[in-house]
N, C-alpha and C. Protein backbone atom coordinates (compact mmCIF):
# COMPACT_ATOMS: atom_id res chain seq x y z
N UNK A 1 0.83 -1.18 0.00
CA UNK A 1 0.00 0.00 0.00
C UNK A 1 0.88 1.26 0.00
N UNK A 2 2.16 1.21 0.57
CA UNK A 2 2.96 2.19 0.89
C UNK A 2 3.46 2.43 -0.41
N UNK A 3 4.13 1.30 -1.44
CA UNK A 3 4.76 1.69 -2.82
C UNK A 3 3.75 2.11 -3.65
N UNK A 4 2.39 2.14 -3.25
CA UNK A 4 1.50 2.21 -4.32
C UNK A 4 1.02 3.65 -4.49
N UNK A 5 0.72 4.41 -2.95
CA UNK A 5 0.94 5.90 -2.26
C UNK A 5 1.86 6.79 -3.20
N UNK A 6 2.97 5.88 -3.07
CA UNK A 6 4.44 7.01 -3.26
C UNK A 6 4.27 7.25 -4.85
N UNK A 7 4.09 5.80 -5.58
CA UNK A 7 3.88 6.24 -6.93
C UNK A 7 2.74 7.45 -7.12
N UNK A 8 1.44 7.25 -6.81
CA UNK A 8 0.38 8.10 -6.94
C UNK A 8 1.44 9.39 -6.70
N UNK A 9 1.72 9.59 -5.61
CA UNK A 9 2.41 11.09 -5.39
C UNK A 9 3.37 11.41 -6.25
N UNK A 10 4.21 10.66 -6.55
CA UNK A 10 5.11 10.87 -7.83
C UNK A 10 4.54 10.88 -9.04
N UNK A 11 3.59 10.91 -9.91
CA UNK A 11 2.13 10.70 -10.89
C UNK A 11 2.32 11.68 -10.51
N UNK A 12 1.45 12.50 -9.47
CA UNK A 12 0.52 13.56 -9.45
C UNK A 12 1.78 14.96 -9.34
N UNK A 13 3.08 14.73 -9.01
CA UNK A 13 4.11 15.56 -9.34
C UNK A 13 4.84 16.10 -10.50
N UNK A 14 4.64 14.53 -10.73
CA UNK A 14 4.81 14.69 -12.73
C UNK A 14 3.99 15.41 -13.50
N UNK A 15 2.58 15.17 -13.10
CA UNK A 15 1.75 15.81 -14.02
C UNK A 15 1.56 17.26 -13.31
N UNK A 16 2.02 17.97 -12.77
CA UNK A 16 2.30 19.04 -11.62
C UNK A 16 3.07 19.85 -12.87
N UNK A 17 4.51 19.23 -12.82
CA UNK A 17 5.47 19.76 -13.37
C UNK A 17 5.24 20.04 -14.90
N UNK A 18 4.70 18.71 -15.68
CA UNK A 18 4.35 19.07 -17.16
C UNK A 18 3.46 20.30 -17.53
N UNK A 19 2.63 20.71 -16.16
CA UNK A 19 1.65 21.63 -16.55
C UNK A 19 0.43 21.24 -17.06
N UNK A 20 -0.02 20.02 -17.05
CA UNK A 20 -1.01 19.50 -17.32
C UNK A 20 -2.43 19.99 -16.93
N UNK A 21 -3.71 19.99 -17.65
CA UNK A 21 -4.91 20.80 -17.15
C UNK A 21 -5.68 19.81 -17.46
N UNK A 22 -6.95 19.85 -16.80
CA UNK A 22 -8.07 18.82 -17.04
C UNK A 22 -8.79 19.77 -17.84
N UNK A 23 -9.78 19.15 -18.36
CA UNK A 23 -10.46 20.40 -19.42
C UNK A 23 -12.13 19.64 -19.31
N UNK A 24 -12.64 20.59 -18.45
CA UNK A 24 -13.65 20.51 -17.97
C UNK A 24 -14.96 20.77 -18.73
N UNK A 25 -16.10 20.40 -18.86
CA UNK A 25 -17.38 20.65 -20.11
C UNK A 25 -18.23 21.62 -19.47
N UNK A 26 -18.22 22.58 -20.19
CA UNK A 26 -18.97 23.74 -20.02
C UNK A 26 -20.60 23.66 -19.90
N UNK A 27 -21.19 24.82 -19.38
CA UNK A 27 -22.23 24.66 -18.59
C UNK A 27 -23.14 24.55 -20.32
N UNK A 28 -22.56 24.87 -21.06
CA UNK A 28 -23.57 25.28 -22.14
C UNK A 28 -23.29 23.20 -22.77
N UNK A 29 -22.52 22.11 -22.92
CA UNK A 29 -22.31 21.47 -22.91
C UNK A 29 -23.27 20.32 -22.04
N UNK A 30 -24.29 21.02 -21.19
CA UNK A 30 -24.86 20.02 -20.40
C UNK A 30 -26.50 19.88 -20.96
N UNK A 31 -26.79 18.66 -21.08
CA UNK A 31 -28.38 18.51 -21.59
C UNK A 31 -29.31 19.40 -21.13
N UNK A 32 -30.24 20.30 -21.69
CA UNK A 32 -31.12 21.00 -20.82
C UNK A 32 -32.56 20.61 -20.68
N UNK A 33 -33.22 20.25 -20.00
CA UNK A 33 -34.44 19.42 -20.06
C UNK A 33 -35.38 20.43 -20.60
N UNK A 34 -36.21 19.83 -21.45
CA UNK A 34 -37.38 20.95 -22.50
C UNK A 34 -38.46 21.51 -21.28
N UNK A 35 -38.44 20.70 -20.56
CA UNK A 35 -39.67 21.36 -19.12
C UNK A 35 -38.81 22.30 -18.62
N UNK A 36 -37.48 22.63 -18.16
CA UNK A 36 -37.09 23.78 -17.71
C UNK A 36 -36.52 24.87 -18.85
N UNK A 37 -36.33 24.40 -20.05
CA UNK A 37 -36.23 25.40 -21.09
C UNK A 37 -37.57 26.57 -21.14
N UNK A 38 -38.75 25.70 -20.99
CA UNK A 38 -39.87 26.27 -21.04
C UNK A 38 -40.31 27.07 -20.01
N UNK A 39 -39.74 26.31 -18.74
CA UNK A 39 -39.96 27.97 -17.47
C UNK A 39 -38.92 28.67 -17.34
N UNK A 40 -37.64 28.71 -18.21
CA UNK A 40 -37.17 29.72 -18.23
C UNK A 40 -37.41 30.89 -19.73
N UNK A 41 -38.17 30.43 -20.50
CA UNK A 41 -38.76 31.03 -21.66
C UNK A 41 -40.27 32.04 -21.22
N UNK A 42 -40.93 31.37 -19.84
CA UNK A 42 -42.18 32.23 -19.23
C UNK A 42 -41.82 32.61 -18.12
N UNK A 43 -40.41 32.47 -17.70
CA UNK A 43 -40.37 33.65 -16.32
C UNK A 43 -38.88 33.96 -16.85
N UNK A 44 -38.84 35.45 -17.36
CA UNK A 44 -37.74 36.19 -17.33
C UNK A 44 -36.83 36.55 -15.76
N UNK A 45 -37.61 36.24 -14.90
CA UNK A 45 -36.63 36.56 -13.71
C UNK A 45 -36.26 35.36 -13.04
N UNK A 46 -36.61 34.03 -13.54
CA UNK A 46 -36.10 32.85 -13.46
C UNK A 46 -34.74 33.02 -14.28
N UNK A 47 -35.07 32.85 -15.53
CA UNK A 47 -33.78 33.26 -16.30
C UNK A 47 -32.35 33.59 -16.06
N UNK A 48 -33.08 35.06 -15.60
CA UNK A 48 -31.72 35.94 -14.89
C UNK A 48 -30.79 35.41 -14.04
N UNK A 49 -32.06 34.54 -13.08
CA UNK A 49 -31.33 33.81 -11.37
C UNK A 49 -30.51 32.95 -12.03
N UNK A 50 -30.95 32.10 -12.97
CA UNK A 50 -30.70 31.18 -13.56
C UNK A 50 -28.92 31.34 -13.75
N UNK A 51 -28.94 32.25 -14.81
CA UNK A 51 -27.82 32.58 -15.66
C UNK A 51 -26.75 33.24 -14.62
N UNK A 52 -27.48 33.77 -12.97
CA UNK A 52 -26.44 34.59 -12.37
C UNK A 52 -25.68 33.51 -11.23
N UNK A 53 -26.45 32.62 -11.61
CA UNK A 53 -25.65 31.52 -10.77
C UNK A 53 -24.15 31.01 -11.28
N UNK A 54 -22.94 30.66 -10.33
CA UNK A 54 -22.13 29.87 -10.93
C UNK A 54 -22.43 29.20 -11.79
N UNK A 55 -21.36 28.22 -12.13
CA UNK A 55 -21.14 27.47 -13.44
C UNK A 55 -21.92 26.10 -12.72
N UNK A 56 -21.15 25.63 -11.65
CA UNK A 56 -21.31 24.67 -11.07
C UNK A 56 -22.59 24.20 -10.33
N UNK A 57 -23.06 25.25 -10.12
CA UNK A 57 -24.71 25.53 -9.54
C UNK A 57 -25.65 25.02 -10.57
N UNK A 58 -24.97 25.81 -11.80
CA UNK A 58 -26.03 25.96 -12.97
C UNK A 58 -26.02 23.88 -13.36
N UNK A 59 -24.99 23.52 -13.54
CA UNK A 59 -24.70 22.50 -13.94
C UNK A 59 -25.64 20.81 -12.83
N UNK A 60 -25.24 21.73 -11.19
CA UNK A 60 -25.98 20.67 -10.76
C UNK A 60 -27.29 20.55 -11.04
N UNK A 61 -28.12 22.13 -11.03
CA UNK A 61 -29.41 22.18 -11.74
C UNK A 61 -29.69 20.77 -12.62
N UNK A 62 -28.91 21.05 -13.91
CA UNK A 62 -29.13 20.52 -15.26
C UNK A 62 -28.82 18.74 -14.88
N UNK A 63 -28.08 18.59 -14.35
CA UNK A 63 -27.70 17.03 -13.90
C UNK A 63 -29.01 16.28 -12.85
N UNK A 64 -29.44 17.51 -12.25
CA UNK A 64 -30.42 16.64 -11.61
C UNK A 64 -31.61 17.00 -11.91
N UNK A 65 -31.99 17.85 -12.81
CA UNK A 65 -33.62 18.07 -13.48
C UNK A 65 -33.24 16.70 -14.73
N UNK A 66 -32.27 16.72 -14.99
CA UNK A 66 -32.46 16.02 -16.60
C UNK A 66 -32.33 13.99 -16.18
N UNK A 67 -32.00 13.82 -15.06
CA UNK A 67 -31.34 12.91 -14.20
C UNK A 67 -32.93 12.11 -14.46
N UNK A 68 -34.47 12.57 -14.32
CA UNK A 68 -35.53 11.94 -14.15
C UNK A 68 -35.66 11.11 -15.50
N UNK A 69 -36.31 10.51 -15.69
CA UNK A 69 -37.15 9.75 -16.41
C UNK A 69 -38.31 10.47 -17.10
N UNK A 70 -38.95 10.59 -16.36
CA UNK A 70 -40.43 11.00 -16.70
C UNK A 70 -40.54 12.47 -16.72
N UNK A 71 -41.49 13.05 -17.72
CA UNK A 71 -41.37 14.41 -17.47
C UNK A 71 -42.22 14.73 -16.77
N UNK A 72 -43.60 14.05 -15.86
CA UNK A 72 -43.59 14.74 -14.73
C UNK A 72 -42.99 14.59 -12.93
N UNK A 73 -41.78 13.67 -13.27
CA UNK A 73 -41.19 13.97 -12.36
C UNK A 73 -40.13 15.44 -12.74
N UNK A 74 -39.73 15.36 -13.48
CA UNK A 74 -38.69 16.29 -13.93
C UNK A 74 -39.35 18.22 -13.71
N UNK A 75 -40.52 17.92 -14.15
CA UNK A 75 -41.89 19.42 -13.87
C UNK A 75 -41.44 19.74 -12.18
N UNK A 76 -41.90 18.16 -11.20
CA UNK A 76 -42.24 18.16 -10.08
C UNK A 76 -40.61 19.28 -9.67
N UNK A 77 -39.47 18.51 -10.08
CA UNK A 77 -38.55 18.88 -9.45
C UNK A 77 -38.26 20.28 -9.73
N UNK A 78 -38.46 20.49 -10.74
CA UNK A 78 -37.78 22.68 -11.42
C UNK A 78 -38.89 23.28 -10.42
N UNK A 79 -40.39 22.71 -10.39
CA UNK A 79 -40.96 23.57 -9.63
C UNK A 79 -40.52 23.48 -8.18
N UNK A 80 -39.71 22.13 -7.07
CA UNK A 80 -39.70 22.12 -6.10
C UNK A 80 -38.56 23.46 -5.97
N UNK A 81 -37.70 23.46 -6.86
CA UNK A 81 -36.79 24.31 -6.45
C UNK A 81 -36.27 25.78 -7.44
N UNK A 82 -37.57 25.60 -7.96
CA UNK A 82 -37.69 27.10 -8.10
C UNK A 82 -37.30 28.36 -7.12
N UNK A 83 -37.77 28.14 -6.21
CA UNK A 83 -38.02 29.64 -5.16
C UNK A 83 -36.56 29.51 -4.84
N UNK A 84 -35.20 28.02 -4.84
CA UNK A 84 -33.92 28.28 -4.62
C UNK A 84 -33.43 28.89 -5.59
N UNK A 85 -33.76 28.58 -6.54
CA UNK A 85 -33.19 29.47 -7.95
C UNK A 85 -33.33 30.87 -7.82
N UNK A 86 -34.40 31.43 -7.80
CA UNK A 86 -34.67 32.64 -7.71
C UNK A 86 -34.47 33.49 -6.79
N UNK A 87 -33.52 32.48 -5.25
CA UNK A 87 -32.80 33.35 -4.44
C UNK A 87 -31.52 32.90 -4.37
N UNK A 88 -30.84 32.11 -5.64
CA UNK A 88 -29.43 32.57 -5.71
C UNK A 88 -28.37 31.31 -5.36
N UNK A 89 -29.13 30.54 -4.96
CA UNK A 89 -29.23 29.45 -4.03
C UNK A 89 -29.13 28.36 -4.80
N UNK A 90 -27.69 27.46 -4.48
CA UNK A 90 -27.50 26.39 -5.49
C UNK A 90 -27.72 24.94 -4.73
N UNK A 91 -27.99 23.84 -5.26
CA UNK A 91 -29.10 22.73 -5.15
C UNK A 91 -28.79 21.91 -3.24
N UNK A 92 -27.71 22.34 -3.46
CA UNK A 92 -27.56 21.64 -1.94
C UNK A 92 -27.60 22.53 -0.83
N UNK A 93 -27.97 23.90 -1.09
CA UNK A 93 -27.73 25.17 -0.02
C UNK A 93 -28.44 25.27 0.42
């Protein structure tokens, strides 16, 4: 377990030194479910909250509205957390 540690740390030094970057998928890159396209198309101040959120906020949004099956579970959920959206407020806050 100990030689296996040291390598990882020596890995993660190497790729330290090369300058290496992960290259992460942008918020515009994430599926957007057509039920929340649509309440952000009839509430302009959804929108706004929407768009003024981090990247990462915005993204858990999209991962867990689009995450359902059914579209009226997917309705149930944009509306449960609407009123967090619209105060700024990202999915686990």
């Amino acid at each position: 377990m100990k030689a296996a540690l040291k390598a990882y740390i020596h890995q993660a030094i190497e790729v330290e030194k090369a300058g290496l970057k992960v290259n992460f998928k942008k918020t515009a890159d994430f599926h957007m479910p057509e039920e929340f396209q649509h309440k952000l198309d009839q509430i302009p101040a959804l929108k706004a909250a929407f768009e003024a959120l981090t990247p990462g906020r915005q993204r858990g949004y999209l991962l867990y509205f689009s995450a359902a099956k059914q579209s009226k579970t997917r309705e149930s959920r944009i509306e449960k957390y609407l009123p967090q959206i619209l105060n700024g407020k990202g999915l686990d806050d």
